[in-house]
Protein backbone atom coordinates (compact mmCIF):
# COMPACT_ATOMS: atom_id res chain seq x y z
CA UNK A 1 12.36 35.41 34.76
CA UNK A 2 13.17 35.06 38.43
CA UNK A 3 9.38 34.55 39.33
CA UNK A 4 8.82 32.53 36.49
CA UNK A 5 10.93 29.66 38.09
CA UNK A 6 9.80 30.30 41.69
CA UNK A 7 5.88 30.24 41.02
CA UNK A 8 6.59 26.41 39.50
CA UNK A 9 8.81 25.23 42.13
CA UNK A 10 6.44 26.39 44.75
CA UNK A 11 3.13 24.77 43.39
CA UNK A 12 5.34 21.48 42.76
CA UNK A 13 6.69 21.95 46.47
CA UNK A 14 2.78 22.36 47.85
CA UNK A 15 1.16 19.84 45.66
CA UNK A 16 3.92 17.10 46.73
CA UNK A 17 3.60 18.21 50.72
CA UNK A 18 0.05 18.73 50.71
CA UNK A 19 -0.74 15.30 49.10
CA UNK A 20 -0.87 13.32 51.92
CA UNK A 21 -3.63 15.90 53.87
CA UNK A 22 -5.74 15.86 51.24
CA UNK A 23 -9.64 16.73 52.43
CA UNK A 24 -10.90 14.53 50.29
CA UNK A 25 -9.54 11.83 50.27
CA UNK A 26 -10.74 10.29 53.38
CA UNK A 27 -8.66 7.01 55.27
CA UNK A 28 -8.98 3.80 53.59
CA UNK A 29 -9.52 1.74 57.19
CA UNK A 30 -12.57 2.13 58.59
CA UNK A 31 -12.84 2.01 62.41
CA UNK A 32 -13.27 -1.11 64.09
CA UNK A 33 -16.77 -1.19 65.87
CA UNK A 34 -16.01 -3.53 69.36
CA UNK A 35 -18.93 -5.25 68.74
CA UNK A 36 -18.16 -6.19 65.48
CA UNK A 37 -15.57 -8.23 67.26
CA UNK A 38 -17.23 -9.55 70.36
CA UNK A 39 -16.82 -12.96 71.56
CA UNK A 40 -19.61 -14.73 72.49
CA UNK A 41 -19.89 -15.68 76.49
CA UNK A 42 -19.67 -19.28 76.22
CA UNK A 43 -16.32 -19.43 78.33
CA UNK A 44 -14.31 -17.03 80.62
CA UNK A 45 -12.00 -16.65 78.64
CA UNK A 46 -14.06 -14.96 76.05
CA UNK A 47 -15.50 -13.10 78.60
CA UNK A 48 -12.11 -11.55 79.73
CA UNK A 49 -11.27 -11.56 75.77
CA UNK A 50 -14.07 -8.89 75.71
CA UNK A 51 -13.65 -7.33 78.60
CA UNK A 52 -9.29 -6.45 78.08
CA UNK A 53 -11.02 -5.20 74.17
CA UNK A 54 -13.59 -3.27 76.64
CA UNK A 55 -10.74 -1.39 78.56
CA UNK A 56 -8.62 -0.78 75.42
CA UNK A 57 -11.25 0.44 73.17
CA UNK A 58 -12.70 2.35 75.92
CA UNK A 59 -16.30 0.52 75.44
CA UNK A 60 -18.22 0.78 78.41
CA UNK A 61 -20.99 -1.08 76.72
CA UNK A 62 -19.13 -4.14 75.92
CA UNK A 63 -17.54 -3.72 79.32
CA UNK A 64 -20.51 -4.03 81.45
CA UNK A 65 -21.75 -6.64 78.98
CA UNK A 66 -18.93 -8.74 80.68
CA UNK A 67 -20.22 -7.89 84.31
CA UNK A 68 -23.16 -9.79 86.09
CA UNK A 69 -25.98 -7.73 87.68
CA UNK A 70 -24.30 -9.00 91.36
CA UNK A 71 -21.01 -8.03 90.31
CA UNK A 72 -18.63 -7.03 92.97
CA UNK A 73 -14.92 -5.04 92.79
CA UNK A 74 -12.37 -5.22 96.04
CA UNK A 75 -9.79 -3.99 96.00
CA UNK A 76 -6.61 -3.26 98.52
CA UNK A 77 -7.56 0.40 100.63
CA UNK A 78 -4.16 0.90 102.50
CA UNK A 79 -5.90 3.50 104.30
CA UNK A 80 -8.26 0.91 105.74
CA UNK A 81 -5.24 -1.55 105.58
CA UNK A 82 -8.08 -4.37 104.47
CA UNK A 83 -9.78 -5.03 101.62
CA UNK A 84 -12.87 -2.93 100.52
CA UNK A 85 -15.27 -3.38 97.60
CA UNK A 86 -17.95 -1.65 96.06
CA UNK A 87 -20.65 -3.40 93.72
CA UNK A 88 -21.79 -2.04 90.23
CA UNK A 89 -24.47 0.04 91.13
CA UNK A 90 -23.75 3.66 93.27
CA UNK A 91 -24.95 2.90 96.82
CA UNK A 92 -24.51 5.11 99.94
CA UNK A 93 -22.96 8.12 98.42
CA UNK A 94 -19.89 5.37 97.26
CA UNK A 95 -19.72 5.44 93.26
CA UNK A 96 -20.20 1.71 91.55
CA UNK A 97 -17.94 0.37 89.00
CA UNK A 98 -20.58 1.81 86.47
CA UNK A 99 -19.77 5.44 87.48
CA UNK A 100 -15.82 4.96 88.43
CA UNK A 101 -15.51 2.81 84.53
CA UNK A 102 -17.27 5.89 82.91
CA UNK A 103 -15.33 7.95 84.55
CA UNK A 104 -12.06 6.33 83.65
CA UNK A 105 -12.64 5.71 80.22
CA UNK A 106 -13.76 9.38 79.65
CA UNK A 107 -10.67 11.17 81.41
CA UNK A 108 -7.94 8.73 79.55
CA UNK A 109 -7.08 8.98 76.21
CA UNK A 110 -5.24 5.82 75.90
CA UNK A 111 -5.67 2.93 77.84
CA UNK A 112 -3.22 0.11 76.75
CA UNK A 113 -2.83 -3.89 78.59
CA UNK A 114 -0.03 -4.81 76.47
CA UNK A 115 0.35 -7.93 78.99
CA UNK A 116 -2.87 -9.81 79.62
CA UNK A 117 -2.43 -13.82 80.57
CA UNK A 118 -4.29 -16.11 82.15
CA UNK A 119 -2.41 -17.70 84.53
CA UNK A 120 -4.57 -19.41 86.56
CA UNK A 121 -8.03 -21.45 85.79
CA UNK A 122 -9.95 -23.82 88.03
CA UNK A 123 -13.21 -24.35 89.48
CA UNK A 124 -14.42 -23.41 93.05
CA UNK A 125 -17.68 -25.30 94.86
CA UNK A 126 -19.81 -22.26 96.17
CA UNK A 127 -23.34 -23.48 97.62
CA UNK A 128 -23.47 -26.39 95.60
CA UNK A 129 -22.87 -23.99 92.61
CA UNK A 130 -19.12 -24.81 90.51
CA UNK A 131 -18.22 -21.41 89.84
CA UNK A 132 -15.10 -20.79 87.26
CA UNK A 133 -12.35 -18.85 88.18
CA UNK A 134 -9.28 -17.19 86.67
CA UNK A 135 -6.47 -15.45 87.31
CA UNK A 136 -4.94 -13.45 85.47
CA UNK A 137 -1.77 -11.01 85.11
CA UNK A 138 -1.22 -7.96 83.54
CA UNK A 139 0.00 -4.68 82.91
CA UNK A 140 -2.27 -1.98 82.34
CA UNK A 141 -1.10 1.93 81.32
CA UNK A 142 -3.30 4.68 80.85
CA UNK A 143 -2.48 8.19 79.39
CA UNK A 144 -4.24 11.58 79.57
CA UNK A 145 -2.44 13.77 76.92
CA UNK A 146 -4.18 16.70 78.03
CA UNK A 147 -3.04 16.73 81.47
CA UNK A 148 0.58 14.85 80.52
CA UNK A 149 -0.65 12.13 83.05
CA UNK A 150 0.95 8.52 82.70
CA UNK A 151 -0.27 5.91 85.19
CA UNK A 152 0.90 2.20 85.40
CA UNK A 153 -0.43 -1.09 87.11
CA UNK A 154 0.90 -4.35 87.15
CA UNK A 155 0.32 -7.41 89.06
CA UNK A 156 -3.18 -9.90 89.61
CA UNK A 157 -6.74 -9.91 88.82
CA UNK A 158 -8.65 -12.75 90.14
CA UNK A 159 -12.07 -13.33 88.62
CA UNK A 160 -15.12 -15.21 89.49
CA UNK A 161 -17.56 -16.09 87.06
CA UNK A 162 -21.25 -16.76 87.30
CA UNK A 163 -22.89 -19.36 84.54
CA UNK A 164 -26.12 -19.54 83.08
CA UNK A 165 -27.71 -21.06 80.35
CA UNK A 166 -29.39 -19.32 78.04
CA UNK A 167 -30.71 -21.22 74.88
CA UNK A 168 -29.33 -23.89 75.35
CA UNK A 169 -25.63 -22.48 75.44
CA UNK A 170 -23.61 -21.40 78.41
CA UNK A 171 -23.15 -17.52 79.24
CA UNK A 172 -20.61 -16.54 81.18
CA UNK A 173 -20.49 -13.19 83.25
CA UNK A 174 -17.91 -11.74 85.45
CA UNK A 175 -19.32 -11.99 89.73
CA UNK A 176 -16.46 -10.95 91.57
CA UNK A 177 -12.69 -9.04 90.19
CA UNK A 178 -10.42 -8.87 93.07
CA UNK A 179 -8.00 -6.18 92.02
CA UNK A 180 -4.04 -7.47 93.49
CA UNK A 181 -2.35 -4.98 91.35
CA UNK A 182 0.69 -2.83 92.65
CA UNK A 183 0.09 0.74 91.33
């Protein structure tokens, strides 16, 4: 009679437990594709919309859609004690931001920038070009679980960007990021 009562409770016991993993019954939400949400490049600030959804989603396609073909990075080398930069392509044996963004958004598994504000906006005369800038600051965190590796930055990012019309409507693309960040 013993075994009677046990088989019941036991079947009640998995059915309630194992409810939630059931195989088939897949998640309601379906994953958000990033370009599905994509601003269109008609100001910066859609531009560095896309490009803070680029870094959290880990979309290197919608990233580099932010980035002009002249695109340069510099950044602070305290080695050098100067600033350095490096332009999207790989040149010289130096990896471009196309190789060092892959790279990044392949070894992290999260990549958050909970703080992201503009701070900054106005205009700059370059060659008889007006070239938009902004600056923005933030707070970036990135996470390999793997490895148990947690890094931070917080601080600056100036951007550049180049304009050009392109039927009819203004596209913006990111020319130059200045990295003043304290990692």
């Amino acid at each position: 009679m013993e075994m009677k009562i046990i088989i019941p409770v036991l079947l009640f016991i998995i059915i309630v437990a194992g409810g939630c993993l059931n195989p088939f019954a897949p998640p309601t939400e379906i994953p958000v594709d990033t370009w599905d949400i994509q601003l269109s490049p008609y100001t910066p600030e859609n531009v560095l919309e896309n490009f803070r959804t680029a870094y959290i989603s880990r979309d290197s396609s919608l990233f580099f859609s932010c980035l002009n073909e002249d695109f340069i990075f510099k950044y602070w080398d305290d080695s050098l004690r100067r600033y350095d930069s490096y332009t999207l392509y790989d040149m010289e044996g130096k990896p471009g931001e196309k190789t060092r963004t892959k790279y990044l958004f392949n070894t992290y598994e999260s990549i958050a920038l909970d703080v992201w504000n503009i701070v900054d906006s106005s205009q700059v005369i370059y060659q008889q070009d007006t070239i938009e800038t902004r600056r923005v600051w933030f707070d970036l965190r990135v996470e390999d679980f793997d490895s148990y590796i947690t890094q931070t930055a917080q601080g600056y990012a100036y951007f550049e960007f180049n304009k050009a019309i392109v039927d009819g409507e203004p596209y913006y693309s990111i020319i130059l990021w200045k990295d003043e960040s304290q990692i």
